[in-house]
ModelCIF file with pLDDT and N, C-alpha, C, O atoms, coordinates in Angstrom:
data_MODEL
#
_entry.id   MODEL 
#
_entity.id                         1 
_entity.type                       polymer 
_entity.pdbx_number_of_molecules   1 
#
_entity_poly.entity_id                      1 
_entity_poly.type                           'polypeptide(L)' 
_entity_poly.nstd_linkage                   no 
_entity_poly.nstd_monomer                   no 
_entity_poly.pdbx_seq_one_letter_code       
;(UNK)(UNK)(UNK)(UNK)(UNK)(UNK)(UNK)(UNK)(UNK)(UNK)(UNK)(UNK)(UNK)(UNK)(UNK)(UNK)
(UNK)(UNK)(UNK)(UNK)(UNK)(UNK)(UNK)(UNK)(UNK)(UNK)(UNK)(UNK)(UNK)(UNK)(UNK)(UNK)
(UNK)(UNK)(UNK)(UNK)(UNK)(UNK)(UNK)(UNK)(UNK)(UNK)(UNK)(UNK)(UNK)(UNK)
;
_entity_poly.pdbx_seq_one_letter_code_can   XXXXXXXXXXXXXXXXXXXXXXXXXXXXXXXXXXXXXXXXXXXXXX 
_entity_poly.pdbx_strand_id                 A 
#
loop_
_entity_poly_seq.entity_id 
_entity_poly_seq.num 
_entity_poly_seq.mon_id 
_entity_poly_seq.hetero 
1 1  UNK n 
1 2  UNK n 
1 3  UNK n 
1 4  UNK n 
1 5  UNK n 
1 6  UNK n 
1 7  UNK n 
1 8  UNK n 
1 9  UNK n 
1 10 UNK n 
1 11 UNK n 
1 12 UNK n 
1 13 UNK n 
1 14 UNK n 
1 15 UNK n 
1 16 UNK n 
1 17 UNK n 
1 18 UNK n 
1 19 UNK n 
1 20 UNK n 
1 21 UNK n 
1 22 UNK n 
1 23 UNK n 
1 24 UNK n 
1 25 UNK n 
1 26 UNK n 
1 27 UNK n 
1 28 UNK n 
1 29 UNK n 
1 30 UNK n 
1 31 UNK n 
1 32 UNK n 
1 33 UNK n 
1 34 UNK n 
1 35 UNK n 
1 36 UNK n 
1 37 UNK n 
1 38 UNK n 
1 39 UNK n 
1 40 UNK n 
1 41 UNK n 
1 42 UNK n 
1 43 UNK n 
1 44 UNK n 
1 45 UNK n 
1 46 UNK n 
#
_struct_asym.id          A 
_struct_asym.entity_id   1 
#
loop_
_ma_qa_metric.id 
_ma_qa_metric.mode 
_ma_qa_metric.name 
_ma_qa_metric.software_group_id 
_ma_qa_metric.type 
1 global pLDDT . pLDDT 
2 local  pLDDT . pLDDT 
#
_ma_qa_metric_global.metric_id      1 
_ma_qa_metric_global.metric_value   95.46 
_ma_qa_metric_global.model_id       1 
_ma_qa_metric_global.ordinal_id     1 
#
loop_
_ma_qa_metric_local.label_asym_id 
_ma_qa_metric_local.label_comp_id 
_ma_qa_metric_local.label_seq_id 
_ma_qa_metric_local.metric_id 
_ma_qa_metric_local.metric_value 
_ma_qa_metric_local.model_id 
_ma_qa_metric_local.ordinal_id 
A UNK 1  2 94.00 1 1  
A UNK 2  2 94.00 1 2  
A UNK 3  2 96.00 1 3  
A UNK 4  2 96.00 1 4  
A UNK 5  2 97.00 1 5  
A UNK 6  2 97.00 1 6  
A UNK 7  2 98.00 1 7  
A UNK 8  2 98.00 1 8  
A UNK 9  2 97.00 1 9  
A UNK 10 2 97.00 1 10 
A UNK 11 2 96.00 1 11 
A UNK 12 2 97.00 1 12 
A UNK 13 2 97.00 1 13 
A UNK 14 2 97.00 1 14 
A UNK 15 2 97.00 1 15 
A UNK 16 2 97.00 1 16 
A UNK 17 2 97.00 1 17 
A UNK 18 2 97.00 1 18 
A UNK 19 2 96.00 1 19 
A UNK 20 2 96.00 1 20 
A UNK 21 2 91.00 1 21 
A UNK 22 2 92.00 1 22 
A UNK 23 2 96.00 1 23 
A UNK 24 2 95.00 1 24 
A UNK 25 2 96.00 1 25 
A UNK 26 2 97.00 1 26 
A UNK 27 2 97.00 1 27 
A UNK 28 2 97.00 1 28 
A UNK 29 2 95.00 1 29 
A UNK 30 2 92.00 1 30 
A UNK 31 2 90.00 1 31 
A UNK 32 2 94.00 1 32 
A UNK 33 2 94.00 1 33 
A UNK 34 2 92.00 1 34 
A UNK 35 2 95.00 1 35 
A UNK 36 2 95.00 1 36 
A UNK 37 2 95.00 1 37 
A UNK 38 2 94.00 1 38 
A UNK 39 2 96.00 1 39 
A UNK 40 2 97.00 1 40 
A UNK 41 2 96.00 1 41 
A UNK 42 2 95.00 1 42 
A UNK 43 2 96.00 1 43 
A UNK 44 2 96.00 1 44 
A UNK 45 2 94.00 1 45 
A UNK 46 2 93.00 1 46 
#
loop_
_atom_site.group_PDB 
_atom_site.id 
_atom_site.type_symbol 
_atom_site.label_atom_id 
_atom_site.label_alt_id 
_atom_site.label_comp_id 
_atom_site.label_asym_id 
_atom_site.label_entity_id 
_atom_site.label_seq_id 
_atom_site.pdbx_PDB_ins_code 
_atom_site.Cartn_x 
_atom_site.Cartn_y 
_atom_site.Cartn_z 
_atom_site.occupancy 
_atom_site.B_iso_or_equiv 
_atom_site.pdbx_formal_charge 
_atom_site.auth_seq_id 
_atom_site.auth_comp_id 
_atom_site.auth_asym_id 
_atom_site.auth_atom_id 
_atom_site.pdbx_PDB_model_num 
ATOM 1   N N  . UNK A 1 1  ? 19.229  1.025   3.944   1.00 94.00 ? 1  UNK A N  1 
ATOM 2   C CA . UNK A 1 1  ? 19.550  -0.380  3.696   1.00 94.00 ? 1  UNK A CA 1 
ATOM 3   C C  . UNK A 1 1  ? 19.472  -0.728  2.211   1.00 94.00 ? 1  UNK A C  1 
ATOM 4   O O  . UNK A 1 1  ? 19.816  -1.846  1.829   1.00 94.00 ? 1  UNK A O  1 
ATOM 5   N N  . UNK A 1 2  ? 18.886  0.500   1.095   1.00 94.00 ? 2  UNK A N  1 
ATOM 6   C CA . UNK A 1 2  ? 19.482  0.281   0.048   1.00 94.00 ? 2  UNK A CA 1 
ATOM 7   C C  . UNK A 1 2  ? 18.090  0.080   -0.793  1.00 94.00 ? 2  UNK A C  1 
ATOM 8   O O  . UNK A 1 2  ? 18.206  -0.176  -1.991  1.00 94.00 ? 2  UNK A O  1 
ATOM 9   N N  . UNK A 1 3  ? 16.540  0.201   -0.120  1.00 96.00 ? 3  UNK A N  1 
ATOM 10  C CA . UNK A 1 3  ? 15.567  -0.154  -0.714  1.00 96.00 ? 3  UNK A CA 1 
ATOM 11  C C  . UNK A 1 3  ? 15.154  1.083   -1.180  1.00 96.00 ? 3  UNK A C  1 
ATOM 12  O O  . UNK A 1 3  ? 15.554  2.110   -0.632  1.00 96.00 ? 3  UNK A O  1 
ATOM 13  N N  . UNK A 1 4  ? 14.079  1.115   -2.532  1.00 96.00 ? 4  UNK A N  1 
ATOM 14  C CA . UNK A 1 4  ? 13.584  1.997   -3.003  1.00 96.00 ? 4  UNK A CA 1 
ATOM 15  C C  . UNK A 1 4  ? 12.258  2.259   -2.232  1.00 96.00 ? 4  UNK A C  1 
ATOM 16  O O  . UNK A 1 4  ? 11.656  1.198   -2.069  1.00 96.00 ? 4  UNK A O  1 
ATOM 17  N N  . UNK A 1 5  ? 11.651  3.265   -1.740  1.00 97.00 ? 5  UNK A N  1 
ATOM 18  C CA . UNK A 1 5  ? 10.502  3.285   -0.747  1.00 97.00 ? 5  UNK A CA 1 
ATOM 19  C C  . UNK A 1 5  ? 9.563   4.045   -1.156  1.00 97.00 ? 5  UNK A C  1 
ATOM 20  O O  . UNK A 1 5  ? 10.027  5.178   -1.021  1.00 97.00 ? 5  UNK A O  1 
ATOM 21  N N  . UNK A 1 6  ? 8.547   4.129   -1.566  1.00 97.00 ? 6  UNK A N  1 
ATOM 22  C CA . UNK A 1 6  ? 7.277   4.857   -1.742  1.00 97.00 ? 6  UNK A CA 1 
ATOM 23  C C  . UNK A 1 6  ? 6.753   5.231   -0.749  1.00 97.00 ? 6  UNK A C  1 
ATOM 24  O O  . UNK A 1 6  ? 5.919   4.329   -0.673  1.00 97.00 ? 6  UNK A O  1 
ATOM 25  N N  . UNK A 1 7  ? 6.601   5.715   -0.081  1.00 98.00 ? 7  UNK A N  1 
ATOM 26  C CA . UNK A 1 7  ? 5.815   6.213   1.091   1.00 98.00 ? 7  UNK A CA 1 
ATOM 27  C C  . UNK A 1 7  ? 4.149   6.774   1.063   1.00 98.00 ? 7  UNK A C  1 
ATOM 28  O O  . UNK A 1 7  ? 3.720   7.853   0.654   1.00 98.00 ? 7  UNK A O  1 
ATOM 29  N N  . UNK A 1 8  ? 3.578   5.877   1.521   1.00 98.00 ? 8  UNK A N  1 
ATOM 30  C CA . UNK A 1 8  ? 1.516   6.614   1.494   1.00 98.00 ? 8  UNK A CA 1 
ATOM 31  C C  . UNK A 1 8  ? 1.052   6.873   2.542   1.00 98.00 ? 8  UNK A C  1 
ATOM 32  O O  . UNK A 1 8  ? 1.119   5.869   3.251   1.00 98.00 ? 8  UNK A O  1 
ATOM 33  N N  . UNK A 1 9  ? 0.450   7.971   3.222   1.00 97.00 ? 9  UNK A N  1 
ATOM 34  C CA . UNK A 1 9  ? -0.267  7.940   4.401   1.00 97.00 ? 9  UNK A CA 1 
ATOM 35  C C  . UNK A 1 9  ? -1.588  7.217   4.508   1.00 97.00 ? 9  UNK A C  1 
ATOM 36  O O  . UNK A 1 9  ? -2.102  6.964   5.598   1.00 97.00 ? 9  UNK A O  1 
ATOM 37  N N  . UNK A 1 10 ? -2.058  6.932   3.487   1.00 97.00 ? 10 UNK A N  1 
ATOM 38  C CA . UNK A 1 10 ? -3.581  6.270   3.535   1.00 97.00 ? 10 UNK A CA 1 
ATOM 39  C C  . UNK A 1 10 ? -3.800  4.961   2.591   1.00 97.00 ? 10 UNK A C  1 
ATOM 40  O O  . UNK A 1 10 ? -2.845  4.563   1.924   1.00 97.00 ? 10 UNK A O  1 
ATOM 41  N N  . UNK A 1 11 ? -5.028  4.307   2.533   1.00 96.00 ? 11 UNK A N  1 
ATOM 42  C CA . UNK A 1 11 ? -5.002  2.899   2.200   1.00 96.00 ? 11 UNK A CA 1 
ATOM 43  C C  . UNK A 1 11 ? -4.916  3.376   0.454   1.00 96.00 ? 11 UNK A C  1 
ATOM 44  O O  . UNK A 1 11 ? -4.138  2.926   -0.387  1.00 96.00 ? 11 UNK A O  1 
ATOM 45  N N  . UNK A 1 12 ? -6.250  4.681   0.223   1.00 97.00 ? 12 UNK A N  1 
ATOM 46  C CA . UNK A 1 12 ? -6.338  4.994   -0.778  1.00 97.00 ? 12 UNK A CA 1 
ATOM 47  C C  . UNK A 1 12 ? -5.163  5.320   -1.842  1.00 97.00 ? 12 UNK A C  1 
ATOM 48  O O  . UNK A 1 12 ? -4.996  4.839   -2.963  1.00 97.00 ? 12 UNK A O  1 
ATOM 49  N N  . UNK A 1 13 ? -4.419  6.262   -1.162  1.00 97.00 ? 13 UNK A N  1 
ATOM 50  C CA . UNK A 1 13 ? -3.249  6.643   -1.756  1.00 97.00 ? 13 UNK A CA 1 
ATOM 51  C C  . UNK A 1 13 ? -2.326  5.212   -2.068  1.00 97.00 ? 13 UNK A C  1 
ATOM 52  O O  . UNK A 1 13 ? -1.497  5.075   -2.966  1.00 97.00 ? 13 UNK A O  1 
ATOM 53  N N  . UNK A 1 14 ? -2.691  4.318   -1.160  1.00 97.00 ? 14 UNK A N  1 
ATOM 54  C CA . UNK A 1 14 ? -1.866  3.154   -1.253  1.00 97.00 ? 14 UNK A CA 1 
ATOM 55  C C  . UNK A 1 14 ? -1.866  2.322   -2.725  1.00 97.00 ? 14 UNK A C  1 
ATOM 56  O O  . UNK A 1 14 ? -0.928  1.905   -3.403  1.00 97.00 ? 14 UNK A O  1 
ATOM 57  N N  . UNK A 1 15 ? -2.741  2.287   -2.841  1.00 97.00 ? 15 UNK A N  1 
ATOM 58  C CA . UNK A 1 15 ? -3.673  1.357   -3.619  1.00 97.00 ? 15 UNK A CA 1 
ATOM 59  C C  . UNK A 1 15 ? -3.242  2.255   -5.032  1.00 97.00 ? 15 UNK A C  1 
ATOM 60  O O  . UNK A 1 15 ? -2.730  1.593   -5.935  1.00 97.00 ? 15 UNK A O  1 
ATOM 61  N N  . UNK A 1 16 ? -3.388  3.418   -5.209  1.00 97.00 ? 16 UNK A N  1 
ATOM 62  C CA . UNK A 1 16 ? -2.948  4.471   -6.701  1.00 97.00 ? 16 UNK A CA 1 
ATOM 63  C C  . UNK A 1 16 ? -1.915  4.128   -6.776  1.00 97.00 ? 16 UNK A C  1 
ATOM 64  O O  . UNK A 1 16 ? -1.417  3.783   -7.847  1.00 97.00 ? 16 UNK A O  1 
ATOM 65  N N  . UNK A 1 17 ? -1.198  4.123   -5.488  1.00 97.00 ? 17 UNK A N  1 
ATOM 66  C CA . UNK A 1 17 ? 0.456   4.158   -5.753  1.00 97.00 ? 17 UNK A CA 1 
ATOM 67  C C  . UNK A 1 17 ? 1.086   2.745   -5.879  1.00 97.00 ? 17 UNK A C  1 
ATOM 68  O O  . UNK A 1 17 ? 2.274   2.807   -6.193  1.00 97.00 ? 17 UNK A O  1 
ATOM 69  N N  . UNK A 1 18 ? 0.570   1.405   -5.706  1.00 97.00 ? 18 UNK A N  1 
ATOM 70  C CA . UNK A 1 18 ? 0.996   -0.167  -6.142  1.00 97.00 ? 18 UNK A CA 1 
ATOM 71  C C  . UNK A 1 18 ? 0.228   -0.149  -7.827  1.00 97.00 ? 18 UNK A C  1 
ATOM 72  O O  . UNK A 1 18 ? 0.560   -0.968  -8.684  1.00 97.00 ? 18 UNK A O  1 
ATOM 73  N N  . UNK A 1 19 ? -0.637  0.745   -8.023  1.00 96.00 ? 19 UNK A N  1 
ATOM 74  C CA . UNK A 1 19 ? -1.243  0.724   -9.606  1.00 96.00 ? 19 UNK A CA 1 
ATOM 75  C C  . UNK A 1 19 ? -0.221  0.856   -10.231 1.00 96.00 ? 19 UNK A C  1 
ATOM 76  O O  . UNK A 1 19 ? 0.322   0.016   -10.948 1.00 96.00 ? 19 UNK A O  1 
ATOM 77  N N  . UNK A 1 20 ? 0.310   2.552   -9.867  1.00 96.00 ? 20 UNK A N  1 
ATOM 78  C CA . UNK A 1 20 ? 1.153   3.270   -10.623 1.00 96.00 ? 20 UNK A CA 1 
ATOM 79  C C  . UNK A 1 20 ? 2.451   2.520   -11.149 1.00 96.00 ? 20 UNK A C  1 
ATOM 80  O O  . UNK A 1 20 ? 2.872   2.634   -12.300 1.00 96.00 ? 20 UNK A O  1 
ATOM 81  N N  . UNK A 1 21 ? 3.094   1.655   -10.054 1.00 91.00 ? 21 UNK A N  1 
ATOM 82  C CA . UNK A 1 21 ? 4.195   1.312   -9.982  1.00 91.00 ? 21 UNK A CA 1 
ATOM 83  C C  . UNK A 1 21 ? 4.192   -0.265  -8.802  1.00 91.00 ? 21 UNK A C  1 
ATOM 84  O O  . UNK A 1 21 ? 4.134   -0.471  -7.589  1.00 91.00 ? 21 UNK A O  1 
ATOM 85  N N  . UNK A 1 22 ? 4.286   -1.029  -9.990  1.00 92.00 ? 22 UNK A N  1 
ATOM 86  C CA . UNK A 1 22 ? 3.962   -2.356  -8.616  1.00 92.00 ? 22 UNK A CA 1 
ATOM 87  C C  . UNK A 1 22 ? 5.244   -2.931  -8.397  1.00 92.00 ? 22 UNK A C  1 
ATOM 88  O O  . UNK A 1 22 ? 6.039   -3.554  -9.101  1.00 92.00 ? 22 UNK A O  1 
ATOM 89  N N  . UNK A 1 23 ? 5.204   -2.371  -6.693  1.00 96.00 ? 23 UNK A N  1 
ATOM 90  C CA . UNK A 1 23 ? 6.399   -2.682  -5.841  1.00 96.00 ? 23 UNK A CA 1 
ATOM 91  C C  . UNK A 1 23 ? 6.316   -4.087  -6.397  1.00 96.00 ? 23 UNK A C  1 
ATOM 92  O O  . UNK A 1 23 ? 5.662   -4.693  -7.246  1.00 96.00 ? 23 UNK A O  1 
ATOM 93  N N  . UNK A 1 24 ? 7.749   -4.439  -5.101  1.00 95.00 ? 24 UNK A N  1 
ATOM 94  C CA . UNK A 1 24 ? 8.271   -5.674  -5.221  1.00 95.00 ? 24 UNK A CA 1 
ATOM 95  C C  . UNK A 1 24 ? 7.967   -6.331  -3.665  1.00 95.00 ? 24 UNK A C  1 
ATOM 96  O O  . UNK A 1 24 ? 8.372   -7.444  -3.330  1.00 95.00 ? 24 UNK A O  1 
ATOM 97  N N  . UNK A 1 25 ? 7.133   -5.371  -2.741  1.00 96.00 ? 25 UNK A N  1 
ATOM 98  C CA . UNK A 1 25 ? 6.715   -5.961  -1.499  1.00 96.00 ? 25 UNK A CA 1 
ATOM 99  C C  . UNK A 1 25 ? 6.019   -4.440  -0.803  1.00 96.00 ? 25 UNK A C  1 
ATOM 100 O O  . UNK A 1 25 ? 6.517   -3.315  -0.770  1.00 96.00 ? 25 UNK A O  1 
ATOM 101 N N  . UNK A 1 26 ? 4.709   -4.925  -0.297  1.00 97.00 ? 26 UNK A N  1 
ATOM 102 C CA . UNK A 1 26 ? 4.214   -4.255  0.364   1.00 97.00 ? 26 UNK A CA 1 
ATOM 103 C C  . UNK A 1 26 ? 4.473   -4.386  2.281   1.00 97.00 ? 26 UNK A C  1 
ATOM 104 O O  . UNK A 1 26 ? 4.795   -5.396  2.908   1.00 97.00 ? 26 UNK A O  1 
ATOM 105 N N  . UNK A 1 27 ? 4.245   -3.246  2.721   1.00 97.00 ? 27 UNK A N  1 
ATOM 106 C CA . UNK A 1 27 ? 4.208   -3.028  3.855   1.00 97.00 ? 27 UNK A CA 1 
ATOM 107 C C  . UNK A 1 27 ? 3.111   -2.255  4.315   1.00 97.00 ? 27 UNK A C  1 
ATOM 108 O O  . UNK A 1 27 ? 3.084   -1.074  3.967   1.00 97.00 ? 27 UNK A O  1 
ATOM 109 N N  . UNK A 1 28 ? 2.208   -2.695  5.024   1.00 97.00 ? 28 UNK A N  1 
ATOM 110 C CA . UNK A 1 28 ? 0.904   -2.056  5.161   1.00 97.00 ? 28 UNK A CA 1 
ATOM 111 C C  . UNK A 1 28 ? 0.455   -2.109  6.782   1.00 97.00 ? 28 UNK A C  1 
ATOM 112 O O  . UNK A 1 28 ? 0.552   -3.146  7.437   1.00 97.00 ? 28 UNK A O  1 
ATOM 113 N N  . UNK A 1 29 ? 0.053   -1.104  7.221   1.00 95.00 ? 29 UNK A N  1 
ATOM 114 C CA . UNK A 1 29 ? -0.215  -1.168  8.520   1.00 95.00 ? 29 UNK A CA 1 
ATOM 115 C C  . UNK A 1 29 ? -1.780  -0.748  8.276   1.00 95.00 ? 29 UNK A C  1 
ATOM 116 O O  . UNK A 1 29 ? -2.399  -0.145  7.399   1.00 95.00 ? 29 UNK A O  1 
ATOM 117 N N  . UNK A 1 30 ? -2.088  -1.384  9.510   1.00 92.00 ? 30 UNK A N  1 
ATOM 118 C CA . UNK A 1 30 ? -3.534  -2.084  10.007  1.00 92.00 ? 30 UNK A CA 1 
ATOM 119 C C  . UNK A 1 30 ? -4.278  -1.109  9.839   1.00 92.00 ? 30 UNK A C  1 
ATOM 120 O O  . UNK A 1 30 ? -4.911  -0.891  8.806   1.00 92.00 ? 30 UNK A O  1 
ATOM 121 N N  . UNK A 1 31 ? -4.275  -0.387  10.891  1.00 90.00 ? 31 UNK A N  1 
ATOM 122 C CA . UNK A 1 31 ? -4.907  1.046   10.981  1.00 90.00 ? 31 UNK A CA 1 
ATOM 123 C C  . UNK A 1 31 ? -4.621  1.813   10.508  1.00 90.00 ? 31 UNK A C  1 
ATOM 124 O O  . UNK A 1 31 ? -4.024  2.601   11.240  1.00 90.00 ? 31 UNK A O  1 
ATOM 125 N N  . UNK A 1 32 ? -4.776  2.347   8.751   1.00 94.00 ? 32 UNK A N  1 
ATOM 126 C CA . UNK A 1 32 ? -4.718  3.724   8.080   1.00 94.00 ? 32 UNK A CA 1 
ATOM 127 C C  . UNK A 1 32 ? -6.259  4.106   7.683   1.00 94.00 ? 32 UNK A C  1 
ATOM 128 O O  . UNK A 1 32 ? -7.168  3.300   7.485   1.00 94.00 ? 32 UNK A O  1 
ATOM 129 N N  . UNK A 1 33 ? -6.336  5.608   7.610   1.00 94.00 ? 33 UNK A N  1 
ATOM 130 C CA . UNK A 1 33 ? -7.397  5.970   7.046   1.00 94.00 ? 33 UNK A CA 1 
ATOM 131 C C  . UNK A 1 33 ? -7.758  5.683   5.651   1.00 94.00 ? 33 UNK A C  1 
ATOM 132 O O  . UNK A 1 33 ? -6.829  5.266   4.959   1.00 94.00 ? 33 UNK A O  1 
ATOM 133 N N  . UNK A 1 34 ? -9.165  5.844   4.958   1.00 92.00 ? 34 UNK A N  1 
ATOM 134 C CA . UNK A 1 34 ? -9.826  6.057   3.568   1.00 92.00 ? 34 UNK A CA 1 
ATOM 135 C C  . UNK A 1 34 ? -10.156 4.253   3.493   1.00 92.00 ? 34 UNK A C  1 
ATOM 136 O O  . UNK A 1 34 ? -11.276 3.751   3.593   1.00 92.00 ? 34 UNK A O  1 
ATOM 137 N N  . UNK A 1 35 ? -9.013  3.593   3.316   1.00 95.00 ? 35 UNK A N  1 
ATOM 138 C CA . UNK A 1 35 ? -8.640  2.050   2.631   1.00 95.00 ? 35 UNK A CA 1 
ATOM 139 C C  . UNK A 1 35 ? -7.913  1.908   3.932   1.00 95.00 ? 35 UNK A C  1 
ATOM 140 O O  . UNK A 1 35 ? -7.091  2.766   4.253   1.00 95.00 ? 35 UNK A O  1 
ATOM 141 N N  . UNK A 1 36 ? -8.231  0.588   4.919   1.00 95.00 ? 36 UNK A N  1 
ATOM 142 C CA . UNK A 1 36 ? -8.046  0.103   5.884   1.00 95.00 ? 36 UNK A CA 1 
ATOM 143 C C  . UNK A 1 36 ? -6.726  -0.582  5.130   1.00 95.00 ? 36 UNK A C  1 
ATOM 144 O O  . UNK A 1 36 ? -6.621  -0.697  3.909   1.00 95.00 ? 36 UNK A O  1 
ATOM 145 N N  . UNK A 1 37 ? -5.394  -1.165  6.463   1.00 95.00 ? 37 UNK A N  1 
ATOM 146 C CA . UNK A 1 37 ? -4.514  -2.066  5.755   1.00 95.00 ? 37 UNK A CA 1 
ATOM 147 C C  . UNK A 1 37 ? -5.517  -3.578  5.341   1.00 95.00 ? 37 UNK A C  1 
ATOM 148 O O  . UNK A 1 37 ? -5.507  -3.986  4.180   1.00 95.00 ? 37 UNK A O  1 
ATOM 149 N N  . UNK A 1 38 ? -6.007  -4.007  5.986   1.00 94.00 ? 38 UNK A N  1 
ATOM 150 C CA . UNK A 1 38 ? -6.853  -5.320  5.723   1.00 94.00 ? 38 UNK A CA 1 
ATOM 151 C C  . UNK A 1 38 ? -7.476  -5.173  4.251   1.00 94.00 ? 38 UNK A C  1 
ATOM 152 O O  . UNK A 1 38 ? -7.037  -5.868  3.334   1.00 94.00 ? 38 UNK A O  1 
ATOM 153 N N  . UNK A 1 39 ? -8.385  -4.362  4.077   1.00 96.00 ? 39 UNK A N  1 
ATOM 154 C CA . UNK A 1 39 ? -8.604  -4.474  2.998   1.00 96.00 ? 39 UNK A CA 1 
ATOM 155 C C  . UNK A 1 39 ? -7.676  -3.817  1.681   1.00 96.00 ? 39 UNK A C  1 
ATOM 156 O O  . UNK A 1 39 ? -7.721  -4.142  0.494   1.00 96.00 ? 39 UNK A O  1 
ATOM 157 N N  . UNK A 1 40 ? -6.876  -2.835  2.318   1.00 97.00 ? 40 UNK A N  1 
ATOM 158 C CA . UNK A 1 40 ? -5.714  -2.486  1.140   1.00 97.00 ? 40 UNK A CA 1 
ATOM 159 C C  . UNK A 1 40 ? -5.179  -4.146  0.869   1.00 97.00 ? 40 UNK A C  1 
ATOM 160 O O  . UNK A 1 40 ? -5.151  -4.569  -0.287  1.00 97.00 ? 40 UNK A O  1 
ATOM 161 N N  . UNK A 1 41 ? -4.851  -4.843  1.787   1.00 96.00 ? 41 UNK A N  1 
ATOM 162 C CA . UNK A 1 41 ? -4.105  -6.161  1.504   1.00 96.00 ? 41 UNK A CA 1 
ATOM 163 C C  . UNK A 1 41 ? -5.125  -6.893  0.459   1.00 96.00 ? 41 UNK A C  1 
ATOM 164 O O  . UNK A 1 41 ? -4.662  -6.933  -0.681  1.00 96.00 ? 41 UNK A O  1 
ATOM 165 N N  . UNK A 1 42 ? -5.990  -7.287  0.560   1.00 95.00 ? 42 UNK A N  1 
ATOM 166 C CA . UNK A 1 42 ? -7.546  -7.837  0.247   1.00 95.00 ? 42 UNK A CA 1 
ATOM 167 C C  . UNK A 1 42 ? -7.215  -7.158  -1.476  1.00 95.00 ? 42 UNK A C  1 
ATOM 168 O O  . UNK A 1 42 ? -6.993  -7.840  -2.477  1.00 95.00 ? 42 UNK A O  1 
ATOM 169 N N  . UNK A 1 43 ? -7.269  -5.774  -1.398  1.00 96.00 ? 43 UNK A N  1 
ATOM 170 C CA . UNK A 1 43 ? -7.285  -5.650  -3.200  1.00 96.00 ? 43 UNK A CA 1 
ATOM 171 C C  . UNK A 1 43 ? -6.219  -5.844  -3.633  1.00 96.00 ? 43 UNK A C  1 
ATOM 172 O O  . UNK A 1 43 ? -6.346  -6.378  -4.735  1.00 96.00 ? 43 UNK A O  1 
ATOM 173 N N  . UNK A 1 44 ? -4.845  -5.654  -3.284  1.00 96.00 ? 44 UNK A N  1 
ATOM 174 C CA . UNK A 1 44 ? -3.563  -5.959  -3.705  1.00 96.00 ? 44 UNK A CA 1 
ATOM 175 C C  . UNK A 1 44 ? -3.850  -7.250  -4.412  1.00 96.00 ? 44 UNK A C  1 
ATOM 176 O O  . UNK A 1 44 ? -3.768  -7.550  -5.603  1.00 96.00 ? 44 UNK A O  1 
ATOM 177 N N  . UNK A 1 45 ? -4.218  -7.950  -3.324  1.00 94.00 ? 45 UNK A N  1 
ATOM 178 C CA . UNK A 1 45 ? -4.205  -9.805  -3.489  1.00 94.00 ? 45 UNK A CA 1 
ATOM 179 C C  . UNK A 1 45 ? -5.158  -10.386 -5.009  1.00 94.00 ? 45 UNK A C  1 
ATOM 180 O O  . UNK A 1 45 ? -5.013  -11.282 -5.841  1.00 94.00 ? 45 UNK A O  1 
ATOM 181 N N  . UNK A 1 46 ? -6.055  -9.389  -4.776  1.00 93.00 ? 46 UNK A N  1 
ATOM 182 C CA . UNK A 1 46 ? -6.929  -9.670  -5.938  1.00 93.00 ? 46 UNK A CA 1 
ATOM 183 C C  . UNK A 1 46 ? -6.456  -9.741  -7.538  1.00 93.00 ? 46 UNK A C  1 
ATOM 184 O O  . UNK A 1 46 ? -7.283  -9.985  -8.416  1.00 93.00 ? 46 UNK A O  1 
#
C-alpha cells in the first residue's frame, strides 16, 4: 500500500528502532516480549 515499514519483534528492539529513525506512526501490539506494547507506547509518548 506504499508504506515504508520497520519491522521489530520485541518492545525493546522497538523502542532502538523509533530512536534510530522516528517513524511517522507507530503500530504496537499489546503482548510483545522484553518492553510490553503498553509501556513501549508509555515511552514513545514521553
Amino acid at each position: 500500500d506504499g508504506f515504508a515499514v520497520t519491522a521489530m519483534p520485541d518492545g525493546l528492539s522497538g523502542l532502538d528502532a523509533f530512536r534510530a529513525r522516528r517513524p511517522d506512526i507507530a503500530l504496537l501490539d499489546v503482548m510483545v516480549p522484553g518492553l510490553d506494547g503498553v509501556s513501549l507506547c508509555r515511552r514513545i509518548r514521553d
